[in-house]
N, C-alpha and C. Protein backbone atom coordinates (compact mmCIF):
# COMPACT_ATOMS: atom_id res chain seq x y z
N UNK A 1 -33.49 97.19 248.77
CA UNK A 1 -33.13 95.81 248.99
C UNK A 1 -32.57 95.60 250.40
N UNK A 2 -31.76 96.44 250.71
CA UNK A 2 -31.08 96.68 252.13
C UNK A 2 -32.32 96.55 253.12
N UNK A 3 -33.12 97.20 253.07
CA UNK A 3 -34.22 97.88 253.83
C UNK A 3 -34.57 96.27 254.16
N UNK A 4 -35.16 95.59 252.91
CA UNK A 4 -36.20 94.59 252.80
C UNK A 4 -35.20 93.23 253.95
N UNK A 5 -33.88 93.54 253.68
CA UNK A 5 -33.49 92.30 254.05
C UNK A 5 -32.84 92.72 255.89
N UNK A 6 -33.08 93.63 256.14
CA UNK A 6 -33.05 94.09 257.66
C UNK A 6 -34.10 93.98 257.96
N UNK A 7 -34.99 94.40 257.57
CA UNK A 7 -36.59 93.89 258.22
C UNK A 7 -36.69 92.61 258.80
N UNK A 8 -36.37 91.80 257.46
CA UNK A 8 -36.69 90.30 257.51
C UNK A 8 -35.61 89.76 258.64
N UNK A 9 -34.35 90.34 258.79
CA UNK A 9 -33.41 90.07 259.80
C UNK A 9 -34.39 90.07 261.41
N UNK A 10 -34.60 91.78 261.23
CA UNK A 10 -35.07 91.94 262.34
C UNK A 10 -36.30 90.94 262.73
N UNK A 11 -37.03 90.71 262.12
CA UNK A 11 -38.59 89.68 262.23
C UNK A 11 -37.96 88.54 262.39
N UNK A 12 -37.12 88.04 262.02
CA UNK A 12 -36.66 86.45 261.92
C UNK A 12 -35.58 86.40 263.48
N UNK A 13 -34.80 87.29 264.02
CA UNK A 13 -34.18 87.61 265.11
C UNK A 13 -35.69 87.74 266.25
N UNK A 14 -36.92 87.82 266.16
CA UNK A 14 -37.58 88.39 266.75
C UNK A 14 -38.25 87.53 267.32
N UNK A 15 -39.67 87.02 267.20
CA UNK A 15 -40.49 85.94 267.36
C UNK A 15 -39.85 84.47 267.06
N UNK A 16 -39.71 84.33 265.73
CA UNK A 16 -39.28 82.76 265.37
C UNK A 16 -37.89 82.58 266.36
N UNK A 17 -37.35 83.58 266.81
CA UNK A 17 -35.74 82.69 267.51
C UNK A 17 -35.97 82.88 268.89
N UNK A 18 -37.39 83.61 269.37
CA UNK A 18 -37.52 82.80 270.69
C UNK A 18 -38.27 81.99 270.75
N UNK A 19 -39.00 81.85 269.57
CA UNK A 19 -39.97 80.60 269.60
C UNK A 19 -39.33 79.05 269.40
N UNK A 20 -38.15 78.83 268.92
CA UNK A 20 -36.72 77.93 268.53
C UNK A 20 -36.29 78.04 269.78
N UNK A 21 -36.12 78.82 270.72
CA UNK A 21 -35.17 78.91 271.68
C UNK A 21 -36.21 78.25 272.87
N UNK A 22 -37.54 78.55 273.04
CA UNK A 22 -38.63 77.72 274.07
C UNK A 22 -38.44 76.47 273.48
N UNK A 23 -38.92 76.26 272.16
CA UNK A 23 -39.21 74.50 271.74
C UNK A 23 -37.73 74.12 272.37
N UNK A 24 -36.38 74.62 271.79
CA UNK A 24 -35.29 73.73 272.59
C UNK A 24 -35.09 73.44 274.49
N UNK A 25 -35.40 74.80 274.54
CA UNK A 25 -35.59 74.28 276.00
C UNK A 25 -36.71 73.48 276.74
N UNK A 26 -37.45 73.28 276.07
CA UNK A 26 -38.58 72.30 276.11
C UNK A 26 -38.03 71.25 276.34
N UNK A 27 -37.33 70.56 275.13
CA UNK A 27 -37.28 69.67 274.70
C UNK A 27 -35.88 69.23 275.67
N UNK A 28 -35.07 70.01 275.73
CA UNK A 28 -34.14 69.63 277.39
C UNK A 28 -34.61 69.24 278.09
N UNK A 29 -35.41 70.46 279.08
CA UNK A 29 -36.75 69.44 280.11
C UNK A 29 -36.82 68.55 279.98
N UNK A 30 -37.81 68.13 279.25
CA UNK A 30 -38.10 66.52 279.28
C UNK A 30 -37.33 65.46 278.99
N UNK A 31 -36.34 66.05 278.11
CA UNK A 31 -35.09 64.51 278.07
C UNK A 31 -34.58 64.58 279.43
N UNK A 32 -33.92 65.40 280.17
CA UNK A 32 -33.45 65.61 281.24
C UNK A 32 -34.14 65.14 282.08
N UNK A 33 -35.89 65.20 282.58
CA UNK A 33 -36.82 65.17 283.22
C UNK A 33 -37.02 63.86 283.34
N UNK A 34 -36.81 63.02 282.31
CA UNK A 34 -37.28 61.66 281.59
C UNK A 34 -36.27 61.02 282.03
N UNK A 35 -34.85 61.16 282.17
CA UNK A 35 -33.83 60.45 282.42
C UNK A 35 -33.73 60.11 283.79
N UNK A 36 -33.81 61.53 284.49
CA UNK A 36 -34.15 61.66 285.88
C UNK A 36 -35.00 60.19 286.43
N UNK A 37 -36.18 60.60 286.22
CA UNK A 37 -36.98 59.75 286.70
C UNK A 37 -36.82 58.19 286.42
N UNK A 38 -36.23 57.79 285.05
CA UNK A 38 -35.72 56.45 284.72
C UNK A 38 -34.54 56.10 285.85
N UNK A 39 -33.65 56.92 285.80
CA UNK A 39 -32.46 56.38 286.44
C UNK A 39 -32.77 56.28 288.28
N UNK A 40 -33.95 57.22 288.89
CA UNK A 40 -34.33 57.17 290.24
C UNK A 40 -34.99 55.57 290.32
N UNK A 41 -36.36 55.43 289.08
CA UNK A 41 -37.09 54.07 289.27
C UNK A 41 -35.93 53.12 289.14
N UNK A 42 -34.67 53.25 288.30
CA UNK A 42 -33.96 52.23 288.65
C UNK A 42 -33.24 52.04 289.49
N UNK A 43 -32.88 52.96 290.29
CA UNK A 43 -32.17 53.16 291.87
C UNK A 43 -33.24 51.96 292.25
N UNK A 44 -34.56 52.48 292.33
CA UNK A 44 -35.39 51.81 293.47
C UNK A 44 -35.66 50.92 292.95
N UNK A 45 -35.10 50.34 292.03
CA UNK A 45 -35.45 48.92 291.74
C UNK A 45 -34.34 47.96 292.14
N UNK A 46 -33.46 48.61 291.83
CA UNK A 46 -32.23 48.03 292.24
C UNK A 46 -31.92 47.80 293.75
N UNK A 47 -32.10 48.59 294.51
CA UNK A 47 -32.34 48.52 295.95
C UNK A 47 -33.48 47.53 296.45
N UNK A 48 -34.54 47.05 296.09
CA UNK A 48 -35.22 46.10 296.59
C UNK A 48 -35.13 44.95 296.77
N UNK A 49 -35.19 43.84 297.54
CA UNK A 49 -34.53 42.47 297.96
C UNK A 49 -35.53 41.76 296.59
N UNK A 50 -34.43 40.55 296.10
CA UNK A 50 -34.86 39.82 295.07
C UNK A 50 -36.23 39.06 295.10
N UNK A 51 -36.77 38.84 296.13
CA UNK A 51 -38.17 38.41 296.49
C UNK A 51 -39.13 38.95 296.28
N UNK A 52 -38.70 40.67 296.62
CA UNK A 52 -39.92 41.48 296.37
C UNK A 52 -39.66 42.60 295.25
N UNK A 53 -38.79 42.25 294.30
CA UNK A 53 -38.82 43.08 293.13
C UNK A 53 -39.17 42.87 292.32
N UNK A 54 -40.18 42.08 292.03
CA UNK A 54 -41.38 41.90 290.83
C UNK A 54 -42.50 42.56 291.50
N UNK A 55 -42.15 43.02 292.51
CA UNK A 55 -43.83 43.70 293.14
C UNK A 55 -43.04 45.17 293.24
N UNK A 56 -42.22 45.18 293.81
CA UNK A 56 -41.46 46.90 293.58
C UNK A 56 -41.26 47.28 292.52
N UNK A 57 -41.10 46.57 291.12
CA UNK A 57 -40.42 46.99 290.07
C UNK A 57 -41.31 47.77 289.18
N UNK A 58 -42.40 46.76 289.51
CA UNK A 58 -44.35 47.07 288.71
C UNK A 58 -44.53 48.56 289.54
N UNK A 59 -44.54 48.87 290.66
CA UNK A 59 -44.87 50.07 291.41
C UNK A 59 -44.23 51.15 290.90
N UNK A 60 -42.46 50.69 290.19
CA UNK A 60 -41.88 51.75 290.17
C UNK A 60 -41.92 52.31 288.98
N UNK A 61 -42.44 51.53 288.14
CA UNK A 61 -42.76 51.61 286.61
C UNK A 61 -44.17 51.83 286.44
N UNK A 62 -44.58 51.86 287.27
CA UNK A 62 -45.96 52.21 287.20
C UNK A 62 -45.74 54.29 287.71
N UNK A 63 -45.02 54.38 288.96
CA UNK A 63 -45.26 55.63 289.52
C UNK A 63 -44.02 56.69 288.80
N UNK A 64 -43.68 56.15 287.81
CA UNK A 64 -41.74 56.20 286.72
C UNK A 64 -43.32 56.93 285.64
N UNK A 65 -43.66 55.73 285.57
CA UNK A 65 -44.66 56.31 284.19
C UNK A 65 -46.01 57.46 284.44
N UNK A 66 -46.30 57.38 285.76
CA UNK A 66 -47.38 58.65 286.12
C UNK A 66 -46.13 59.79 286.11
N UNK A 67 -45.12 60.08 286.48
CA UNK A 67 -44.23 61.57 286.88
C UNK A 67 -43.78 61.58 285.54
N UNK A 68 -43.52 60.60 284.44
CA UNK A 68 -43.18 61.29 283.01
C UNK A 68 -44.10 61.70 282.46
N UNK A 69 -45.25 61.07 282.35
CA UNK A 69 -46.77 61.75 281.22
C UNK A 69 -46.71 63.16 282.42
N UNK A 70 -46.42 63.33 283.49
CA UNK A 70 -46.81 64.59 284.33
C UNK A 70 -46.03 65.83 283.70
N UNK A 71 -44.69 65.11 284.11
CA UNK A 71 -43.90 66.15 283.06
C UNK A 71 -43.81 66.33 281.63
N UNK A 72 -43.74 65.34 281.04
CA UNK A 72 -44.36 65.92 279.54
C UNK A 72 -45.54 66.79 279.53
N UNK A 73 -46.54 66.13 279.71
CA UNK A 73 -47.89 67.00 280.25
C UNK A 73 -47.42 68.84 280.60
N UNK A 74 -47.03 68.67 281.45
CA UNK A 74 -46.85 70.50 281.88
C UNK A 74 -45.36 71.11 281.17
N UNK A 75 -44.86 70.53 280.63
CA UNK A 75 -43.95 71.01 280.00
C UNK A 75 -44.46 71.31 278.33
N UNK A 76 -45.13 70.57 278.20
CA UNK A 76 -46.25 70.89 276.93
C UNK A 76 -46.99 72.37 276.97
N UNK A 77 -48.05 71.96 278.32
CA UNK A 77 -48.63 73.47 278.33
C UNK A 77 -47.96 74.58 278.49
N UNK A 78 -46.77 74.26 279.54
CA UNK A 78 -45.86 75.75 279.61
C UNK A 78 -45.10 76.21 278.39
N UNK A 79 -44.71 75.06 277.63
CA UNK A 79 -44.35 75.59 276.38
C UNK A 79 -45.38 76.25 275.29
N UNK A 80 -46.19 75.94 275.39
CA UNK A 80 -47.46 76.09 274.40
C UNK A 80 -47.85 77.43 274.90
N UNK A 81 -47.61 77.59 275.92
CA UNK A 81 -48.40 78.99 276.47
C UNK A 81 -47.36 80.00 276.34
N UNK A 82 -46.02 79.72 276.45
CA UNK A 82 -45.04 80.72 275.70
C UNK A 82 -45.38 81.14 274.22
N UNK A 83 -45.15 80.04 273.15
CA UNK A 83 -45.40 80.26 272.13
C UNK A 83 -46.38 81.24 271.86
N UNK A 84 -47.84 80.83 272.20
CA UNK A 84 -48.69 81.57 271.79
C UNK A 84 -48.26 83.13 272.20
N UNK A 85 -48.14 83.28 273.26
CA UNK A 85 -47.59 84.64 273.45
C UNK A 85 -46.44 85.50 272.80
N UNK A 86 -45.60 84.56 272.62
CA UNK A 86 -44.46 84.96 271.52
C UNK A 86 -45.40 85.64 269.63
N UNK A 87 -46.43 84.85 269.89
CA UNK A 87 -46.93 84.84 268.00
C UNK A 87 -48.14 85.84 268.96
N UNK A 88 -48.01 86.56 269.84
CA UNK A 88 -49.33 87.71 270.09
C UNK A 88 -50.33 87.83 270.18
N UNK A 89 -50.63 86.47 271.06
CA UNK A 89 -51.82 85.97 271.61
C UNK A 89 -52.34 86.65 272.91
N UNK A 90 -53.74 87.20 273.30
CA UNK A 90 -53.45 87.36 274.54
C UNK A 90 -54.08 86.24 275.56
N UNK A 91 -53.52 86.09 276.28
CA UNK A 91 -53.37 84.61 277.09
C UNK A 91 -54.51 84.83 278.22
N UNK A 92 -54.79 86.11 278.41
CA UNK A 92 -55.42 85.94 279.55
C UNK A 92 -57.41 85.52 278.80
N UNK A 93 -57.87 86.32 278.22
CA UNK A 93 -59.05 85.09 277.84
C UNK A 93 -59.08 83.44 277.75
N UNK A 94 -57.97 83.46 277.08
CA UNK A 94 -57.82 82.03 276.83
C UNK A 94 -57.77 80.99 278.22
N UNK A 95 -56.83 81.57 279.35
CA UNK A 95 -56.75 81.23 280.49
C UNK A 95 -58.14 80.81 281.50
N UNK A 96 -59.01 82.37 281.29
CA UNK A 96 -60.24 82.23 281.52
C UNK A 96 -60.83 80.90 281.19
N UNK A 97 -60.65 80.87 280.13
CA UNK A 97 -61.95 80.03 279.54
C UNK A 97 -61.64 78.60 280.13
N UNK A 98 -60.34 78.43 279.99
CA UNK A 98 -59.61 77.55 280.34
C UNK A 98 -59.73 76.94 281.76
N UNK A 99 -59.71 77.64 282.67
CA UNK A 99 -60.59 77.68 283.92
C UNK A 99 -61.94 77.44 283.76
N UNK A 100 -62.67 77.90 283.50
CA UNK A 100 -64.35 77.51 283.41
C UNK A 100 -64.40 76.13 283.01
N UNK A 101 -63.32 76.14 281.76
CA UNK A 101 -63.58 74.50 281.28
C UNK A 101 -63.08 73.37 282.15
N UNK A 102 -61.93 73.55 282.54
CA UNK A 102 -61.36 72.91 283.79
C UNK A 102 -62.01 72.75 284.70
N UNK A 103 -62.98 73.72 285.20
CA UNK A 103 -63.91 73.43 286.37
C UNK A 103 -65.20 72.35 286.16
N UNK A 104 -65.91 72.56 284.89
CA UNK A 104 -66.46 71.57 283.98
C UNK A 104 -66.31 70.06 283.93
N UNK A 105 -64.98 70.21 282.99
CA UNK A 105 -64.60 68.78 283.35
C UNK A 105 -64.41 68.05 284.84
N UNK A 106 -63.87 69.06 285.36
CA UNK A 106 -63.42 68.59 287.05
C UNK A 106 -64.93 67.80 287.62
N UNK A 107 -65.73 68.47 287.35
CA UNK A 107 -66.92 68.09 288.04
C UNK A 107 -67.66 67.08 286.84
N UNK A 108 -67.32 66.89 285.78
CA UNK A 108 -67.66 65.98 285.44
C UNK A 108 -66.92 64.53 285.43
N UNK A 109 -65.47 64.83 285.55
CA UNK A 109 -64.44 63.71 285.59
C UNK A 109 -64.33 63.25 287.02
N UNK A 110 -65.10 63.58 288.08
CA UNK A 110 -65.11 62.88 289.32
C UNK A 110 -64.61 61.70 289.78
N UNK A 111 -65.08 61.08 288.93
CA UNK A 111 -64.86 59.43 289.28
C UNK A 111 -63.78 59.02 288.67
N UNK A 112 -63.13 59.83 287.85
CA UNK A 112 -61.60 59.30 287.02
C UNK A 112 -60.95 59.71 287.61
N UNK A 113 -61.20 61.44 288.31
CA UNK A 113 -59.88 61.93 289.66
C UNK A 113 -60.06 60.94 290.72
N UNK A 114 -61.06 60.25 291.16
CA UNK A 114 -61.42 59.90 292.30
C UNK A 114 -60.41 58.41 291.90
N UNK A 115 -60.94 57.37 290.59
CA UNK A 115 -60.10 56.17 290.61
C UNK A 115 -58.37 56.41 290.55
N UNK A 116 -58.06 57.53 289.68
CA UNK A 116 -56.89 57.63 290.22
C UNK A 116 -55.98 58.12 291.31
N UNK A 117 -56.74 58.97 292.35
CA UNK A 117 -56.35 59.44 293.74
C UNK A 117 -56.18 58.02 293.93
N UNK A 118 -57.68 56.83 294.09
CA UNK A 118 -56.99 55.99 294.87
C UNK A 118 -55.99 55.01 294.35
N UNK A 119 -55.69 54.76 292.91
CA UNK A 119 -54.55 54.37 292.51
C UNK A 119 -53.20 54.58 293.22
N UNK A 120 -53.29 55.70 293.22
CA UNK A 120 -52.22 56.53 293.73
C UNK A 120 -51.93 55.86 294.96
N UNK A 121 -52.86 56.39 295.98
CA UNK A 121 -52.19 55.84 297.11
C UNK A 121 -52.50 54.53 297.63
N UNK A 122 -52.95 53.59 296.62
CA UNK A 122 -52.88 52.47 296.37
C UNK A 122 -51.45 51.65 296.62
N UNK A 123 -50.56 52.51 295.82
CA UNK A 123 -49.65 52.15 295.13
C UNK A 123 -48.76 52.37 296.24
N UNK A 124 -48.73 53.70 296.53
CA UNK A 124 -48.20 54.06 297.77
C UNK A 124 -48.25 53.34 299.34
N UNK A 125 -49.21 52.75 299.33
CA UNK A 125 -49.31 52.22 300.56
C UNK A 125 -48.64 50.58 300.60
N UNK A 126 -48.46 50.42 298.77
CA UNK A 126 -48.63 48.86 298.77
C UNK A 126 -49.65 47.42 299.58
N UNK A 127 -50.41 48.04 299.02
CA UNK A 127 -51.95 47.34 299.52
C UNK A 127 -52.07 45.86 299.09
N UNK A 128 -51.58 45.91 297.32
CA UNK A 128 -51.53 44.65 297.28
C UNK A 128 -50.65 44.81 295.47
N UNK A 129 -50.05 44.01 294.58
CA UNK A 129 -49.39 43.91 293.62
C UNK A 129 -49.66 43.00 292.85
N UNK A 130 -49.12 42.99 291.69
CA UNK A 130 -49.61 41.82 290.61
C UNK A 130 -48.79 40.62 291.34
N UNK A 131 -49.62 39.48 291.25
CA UNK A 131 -49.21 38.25 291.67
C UNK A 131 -49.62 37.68 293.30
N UNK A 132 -50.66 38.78 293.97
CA UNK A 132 -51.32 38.30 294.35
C UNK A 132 -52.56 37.79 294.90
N UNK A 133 -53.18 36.76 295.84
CA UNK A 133 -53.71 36.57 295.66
C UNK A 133 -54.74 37.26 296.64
N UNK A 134 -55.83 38.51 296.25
CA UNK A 134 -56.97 39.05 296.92
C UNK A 134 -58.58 38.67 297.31
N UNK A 135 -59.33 39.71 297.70
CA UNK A 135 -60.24 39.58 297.55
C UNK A 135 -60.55 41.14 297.70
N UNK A 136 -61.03 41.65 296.75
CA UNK A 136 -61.55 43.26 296.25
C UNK A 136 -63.16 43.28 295.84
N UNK A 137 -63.47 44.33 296.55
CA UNK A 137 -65.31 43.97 296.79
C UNK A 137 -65.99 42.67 296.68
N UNK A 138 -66.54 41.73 295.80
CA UNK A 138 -67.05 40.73 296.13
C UNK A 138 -66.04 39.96 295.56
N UNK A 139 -64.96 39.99 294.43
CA UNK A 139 -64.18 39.09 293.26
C UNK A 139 -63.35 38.59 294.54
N UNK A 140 -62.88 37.67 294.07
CA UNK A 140 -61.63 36.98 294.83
C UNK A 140 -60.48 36.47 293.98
N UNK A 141 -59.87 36.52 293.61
CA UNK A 141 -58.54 36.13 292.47
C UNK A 141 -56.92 36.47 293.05
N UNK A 142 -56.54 36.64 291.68
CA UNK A 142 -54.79 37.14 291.79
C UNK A 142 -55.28 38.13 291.40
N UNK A 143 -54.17 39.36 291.37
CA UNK A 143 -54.15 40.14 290.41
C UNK A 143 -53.27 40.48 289.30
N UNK A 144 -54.01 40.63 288.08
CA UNK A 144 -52.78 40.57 286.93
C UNK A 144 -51.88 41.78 286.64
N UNK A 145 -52.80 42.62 286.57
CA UNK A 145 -52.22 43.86 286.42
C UNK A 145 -52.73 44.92 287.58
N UNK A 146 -52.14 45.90 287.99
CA UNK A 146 -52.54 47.08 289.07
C UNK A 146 -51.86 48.60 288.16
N UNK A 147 -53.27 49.07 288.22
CA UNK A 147 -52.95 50.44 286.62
C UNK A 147 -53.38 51.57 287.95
N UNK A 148 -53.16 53.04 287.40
CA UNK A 148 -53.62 54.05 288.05
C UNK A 148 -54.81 54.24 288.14
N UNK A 149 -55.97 53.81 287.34
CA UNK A 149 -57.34 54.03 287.05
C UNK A 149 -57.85 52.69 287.82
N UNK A 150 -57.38 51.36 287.16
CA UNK A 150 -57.86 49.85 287.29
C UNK A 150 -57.07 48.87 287.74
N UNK A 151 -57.60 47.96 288.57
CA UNK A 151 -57.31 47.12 288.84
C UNK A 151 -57.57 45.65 288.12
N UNK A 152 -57.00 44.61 287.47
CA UNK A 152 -57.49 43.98 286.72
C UNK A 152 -57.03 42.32 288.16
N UNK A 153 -58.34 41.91 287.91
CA UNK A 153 -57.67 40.50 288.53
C UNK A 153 -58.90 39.06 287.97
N UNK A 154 -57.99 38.21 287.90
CA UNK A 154 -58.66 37.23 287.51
C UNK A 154 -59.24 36.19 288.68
N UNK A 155 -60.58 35.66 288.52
CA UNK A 155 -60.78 34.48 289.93
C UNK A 155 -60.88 33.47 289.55
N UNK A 156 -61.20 32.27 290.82
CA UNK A 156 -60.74 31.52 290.04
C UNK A 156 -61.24 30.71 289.01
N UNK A 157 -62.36 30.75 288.69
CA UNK A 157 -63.19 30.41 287.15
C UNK A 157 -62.65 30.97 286.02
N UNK A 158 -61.41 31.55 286.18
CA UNK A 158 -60.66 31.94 284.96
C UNK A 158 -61.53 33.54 284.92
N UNK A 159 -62.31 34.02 284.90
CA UNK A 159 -63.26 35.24 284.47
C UNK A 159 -61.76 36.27 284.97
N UNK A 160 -61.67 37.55 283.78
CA UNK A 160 -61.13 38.55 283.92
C UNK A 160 -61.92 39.74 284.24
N UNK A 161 -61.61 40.30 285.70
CA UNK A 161 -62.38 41.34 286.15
C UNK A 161 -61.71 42.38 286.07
N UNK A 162 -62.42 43.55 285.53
CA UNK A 162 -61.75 45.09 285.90
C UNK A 162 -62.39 46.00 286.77
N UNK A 163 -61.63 46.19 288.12
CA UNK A 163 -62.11 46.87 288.97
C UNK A 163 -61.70 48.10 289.12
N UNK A 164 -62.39 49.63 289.04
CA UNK A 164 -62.36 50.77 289.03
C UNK A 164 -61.40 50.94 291.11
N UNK A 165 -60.80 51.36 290.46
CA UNK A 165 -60.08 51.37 292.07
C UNK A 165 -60.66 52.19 292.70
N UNK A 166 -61.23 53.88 292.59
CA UNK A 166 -62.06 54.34 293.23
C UNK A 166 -63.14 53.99 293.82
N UNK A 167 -63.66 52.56 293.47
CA UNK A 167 -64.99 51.89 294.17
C UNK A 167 -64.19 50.87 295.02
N UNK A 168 -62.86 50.52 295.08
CA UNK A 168 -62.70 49.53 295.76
C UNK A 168 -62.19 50.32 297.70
N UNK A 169 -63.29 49.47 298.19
CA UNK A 169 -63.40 50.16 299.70
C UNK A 169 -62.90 49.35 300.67
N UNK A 170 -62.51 48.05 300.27
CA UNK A 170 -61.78 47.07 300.82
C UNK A 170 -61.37 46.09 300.62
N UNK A 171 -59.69 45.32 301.08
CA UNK A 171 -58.86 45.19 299.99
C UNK A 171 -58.62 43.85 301.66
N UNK A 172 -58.68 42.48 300.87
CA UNK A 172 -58.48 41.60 301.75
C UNK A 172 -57.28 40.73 300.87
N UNK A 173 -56.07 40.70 301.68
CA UNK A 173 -54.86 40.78 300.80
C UNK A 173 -54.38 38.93 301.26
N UNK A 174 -54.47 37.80 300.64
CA UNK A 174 -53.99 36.43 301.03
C UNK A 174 -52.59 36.24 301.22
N UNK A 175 -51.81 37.22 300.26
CA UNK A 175 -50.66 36.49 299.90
C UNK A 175 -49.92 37.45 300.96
N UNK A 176 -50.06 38.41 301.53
CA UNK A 176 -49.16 38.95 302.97
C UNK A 176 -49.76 38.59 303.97
């Protein structure tokens, strides 16, 4: 009986309490990670003059919400890739493959890395923001929303357009 219940000590001290001990520190990360980044986008929201913080606020909640899915995102895989190794996986095939597939998609997801690169420094450059009024490849409107992938703007026949930001090659801005 002794025997049976030191075993089970030892096995339960073993795998499962560092596998409890990654998920908690996981799960620090990202509250920590998450707070971070809330309380910075609200620095920088707070710091922007009252005129232009409906156009800073959208940017900052927009680039608040790309660095949390980032960190959730890799705090996921790095946790996930502990685990498995903890339960005696070996990681390096898996890695492999993981690569090949990554390279795969990469070259097939072109145009989704490509619309969100230029999201990105879309956003970054402040090119143009919801509320105003453009002209992006042939459309001419406001714009309603400005996403990492899309640009959405309406012209003025009312028609709602969604423009892939990676195709947009030039950006004729009315309202600056």
């Amino acid at each position: 009986m002794s025997n049976a219940l030191s075993n089970l000590n030892d096995w339960f001290s073993g795998a499962p309490m560092r596998i409890t001990t990654i998920l908690v520190i996981a799960v620090i990360v990202k509250v920590v990670a998450t707070r971070a980044i809330t309380r910075s986008m609200n620095k920088l929201i707070a710091k922007t003059d009252k005129g232009d913080a409906n156009r800073a606020g959208e940017r900052a909640r927009t680039i608040g919400a790309l660095l949390k899915s980032t960190v959730n995102s890799l705090t996921l895989i790095v946790a996930g890739a502990m685990i498995l190794d903890q339960l005696g996986f070996n990681l390096g095939p898996l890695l492999t493959s993981a690569g090949v597939v990554g390279v795969a998609l990469g070259l097939g997801a072109q145009t989704i890395v490509r619309d969100i690169l230029s999201g990105l420094s879309m956003l970054i450059e402040d090119q143009y923001g919801v509320g105003d009024r453009v002209q992006l490849l042939e459309v001419s409107g406001v714009v309603v929303n400005v996403g990492m992938r899309i640009t959405t703007l309406r012209d003025d026949a009312g028609v709602l357009w969604y423009l892939r930001n990676g195709e947009i090659l030039k950006v004729g801005n009315y309202s600056q």
